[in-house]
Protein backbone atom coordinates (compact mmCIF):
# COMPACT_ATOMS: atom_id res chain seq x y z
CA UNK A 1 -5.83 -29.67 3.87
CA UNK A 2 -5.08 -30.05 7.51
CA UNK A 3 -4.69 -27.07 10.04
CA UNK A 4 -1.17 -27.55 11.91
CA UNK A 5 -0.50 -27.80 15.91
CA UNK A 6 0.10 -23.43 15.54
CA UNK A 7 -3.25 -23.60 13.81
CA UNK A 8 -1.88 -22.22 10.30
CA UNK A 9 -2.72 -23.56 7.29
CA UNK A 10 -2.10 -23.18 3.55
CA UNK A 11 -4.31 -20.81 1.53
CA UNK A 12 -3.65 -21.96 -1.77
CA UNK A 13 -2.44 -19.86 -4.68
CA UNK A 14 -5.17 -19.58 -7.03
CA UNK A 15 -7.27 -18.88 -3.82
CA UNK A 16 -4.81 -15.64 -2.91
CA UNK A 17 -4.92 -14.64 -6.42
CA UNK A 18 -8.25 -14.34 -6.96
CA UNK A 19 -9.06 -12.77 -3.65
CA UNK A 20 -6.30 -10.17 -3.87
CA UNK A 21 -4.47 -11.94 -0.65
CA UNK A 22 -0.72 -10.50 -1.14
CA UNK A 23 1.95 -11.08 1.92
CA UNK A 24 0.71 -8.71 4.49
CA UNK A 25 -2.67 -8.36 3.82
CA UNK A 26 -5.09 -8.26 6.75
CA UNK A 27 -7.46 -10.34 7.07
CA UNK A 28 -10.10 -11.16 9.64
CA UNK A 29 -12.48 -14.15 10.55
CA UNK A 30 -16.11 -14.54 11.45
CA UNK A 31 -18.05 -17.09 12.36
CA UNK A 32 -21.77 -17.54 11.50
CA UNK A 33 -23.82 -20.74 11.43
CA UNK A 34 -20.78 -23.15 12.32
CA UNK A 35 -19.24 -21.65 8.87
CA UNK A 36 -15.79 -19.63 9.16
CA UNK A 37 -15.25 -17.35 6.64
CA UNK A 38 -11.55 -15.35 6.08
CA UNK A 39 -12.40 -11.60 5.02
CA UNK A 40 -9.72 -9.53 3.54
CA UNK A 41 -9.82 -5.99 5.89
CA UNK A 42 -10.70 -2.90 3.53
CA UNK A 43 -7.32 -0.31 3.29
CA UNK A 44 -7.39 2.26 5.59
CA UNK A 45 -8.85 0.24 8.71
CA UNK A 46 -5.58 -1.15 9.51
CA UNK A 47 -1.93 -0.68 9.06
CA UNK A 48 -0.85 1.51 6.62
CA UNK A 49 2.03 0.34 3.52
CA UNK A 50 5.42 2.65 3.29
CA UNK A 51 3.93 3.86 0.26
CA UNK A 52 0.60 5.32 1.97
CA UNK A 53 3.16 6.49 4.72
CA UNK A 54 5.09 8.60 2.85
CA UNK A 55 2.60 9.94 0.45
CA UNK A 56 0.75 11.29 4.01
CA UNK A 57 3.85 12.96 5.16
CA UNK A 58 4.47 14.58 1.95
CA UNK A 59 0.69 15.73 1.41
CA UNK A 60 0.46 19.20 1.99
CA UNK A 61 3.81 20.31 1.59
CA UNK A 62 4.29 21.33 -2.36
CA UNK A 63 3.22 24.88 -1.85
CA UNK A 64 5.73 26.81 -3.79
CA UNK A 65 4.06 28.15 -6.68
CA UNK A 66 6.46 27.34 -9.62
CA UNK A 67 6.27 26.04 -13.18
CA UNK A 68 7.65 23.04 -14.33
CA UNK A 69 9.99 25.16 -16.24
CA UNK A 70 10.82 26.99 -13.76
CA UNK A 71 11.72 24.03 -11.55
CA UNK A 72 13.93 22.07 -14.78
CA UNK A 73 15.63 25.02 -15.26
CA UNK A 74 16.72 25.37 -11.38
CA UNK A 75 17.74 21.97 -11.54
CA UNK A 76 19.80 22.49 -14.52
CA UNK A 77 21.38 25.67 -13.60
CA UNK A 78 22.37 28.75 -15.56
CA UNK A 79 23.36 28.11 -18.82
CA UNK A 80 27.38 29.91 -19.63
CA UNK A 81 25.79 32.72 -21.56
CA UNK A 82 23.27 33.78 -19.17
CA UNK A 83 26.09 35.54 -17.09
């Protein structure tokens, strides 16, 4: 495996699998001993998914105190006999 001219190179697939490497992961290097070693960044030290994004904003916000049948039944409507 050869690093190119833009200094990428190809981590293969059963690496990425194993180490839980998915497109947009972050990773970081370090060097120790003339050894360089690629270490995926923990979640939450760096940029957060759409998922996590949303799931923040929302957080906090279901305060209305109703019950699930409460809430059906809204989104239902009345029913024709309940005047």
């Amino acid at each position: 495996m050869r690093i190119t001219s833009k200094g990428q190179v190809t981590i293969p697939q059963d690496v990425r699998d194993r180490a839980g490497l998915m497109p947009g992961t972050d990773v970081t290097f370090e060097i120790e001993a003339g050894v360089v070693r690629l270490i995926k960044t923990m979640s939450g030290g760096g940029r957060q998914t759409r998922g996590q994004k949303l799931v923040e904003g929302l957080r906090g916000h279901g305060d209305f105190k109703m019950s699930t049948d409460e809430i059906v039944a809204l989104m239902r409507g009345f029913a024709a006999d309940d005047g």
